[in-house]
Protein backbone atom coordinates (compact mmCIF):
# COMPACT_ATOMS: atom_id res chain seq x y z
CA UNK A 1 -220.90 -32.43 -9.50
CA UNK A 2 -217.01 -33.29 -9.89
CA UNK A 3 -215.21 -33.17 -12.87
CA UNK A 4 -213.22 -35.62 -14.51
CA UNK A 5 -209.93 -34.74 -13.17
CA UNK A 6 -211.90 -34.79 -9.44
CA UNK A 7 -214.09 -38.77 -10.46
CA UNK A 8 -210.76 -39.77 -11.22
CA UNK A 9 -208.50 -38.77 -8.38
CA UNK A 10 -211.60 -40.36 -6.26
CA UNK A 11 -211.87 -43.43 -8.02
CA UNK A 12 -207.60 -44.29 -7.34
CA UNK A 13 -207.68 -43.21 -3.93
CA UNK A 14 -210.75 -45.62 -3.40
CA UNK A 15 -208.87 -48.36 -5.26
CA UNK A 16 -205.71 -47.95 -3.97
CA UNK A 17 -207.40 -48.49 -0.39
CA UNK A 18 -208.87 -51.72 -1.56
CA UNK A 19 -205.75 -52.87 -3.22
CA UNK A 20 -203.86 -51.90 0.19
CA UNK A 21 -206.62 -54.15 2.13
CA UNK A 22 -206.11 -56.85 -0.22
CA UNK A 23 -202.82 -57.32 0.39
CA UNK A 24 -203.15 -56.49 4.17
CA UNK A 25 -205.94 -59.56 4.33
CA UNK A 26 -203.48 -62.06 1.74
CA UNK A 27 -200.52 -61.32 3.98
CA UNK A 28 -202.53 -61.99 7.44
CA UNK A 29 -204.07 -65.38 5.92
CA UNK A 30 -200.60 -66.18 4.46
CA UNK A 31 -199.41 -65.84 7.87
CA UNK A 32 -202.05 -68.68 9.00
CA UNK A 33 -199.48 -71.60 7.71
CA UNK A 34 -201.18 -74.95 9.32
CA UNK A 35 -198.49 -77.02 11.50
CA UNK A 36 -197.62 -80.41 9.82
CA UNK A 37 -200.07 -83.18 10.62
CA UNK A 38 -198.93 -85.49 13.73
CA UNK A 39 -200.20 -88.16 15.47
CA UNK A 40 -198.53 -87.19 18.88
CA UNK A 41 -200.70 -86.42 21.42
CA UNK A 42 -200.32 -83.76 24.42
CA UNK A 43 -198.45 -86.11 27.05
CA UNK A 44 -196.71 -88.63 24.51
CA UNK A 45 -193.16 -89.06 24.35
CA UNK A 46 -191.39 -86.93 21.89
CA UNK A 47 -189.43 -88.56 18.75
CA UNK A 48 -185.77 -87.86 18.74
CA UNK A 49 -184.62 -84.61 17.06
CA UNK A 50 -181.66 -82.68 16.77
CA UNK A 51 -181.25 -79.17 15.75
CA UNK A 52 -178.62 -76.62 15.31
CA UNK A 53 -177.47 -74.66 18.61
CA UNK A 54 -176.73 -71.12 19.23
CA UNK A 55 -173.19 -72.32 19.44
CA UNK A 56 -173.02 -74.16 16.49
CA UNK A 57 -173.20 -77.20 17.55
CA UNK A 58 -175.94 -79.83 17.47
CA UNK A 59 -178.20 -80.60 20.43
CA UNK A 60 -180.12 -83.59 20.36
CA UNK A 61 -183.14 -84.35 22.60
CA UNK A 62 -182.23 -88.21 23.16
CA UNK A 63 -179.36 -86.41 25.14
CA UNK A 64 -181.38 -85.09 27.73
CA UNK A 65 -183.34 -88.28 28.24
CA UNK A 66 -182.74 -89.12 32.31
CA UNK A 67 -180.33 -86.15 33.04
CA UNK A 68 -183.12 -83.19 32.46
CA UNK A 69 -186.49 -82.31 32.53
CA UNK A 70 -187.42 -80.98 29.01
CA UNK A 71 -190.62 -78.83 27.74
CA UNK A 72 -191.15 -78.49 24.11
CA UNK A 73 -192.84 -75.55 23.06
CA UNK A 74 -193.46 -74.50 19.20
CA UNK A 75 -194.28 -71.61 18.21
CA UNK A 76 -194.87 -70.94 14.52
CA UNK A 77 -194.67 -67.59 13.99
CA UNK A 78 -191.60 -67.14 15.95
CA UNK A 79 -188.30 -65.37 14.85
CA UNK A 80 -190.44 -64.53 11.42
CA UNK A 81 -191.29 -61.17 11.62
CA UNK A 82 -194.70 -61.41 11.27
């Protein structure tokens, strides 16, 4: 049989392992962010946007419309580290 000293240093290592896969588990589900709602539909035309450039300008999608072909991906998680 352990002694105190020995049921203690047990019991924090147990809860520190639960603590550390509670926070594990919050930060995966916090990760799980739903996208906005949308009625667009795969194949419909996209809504004009415009967004900040990586040359500090502003691009706008109407601006491509009959010059280039344009895909429009999302990705959530992207640039976040996660």
């Amino acid at each position: 049989m352990l002694g105190f000293k020995e049921d203690l240093e047990d019991l924090m290592k147990k809860l520190s392992l639960a603590l550390l896969g509670s926070a594990f588990c919050a930060n995966l589900f916090a990760q799980a962010v739903q996208p906005p709602k949308t009625h667009l539909k795969v194949g419909d035309v996209a809504p004009d946007f415009s967004l900040n450039a990586t040359t500090g300008g502003k691009v706008t999608l109407s601006e491509f419309k009959g010059k280039f072909n344009v895909v429009l991906a999302f990705f959530p998680a992207a640039f976040t580290g996660g």
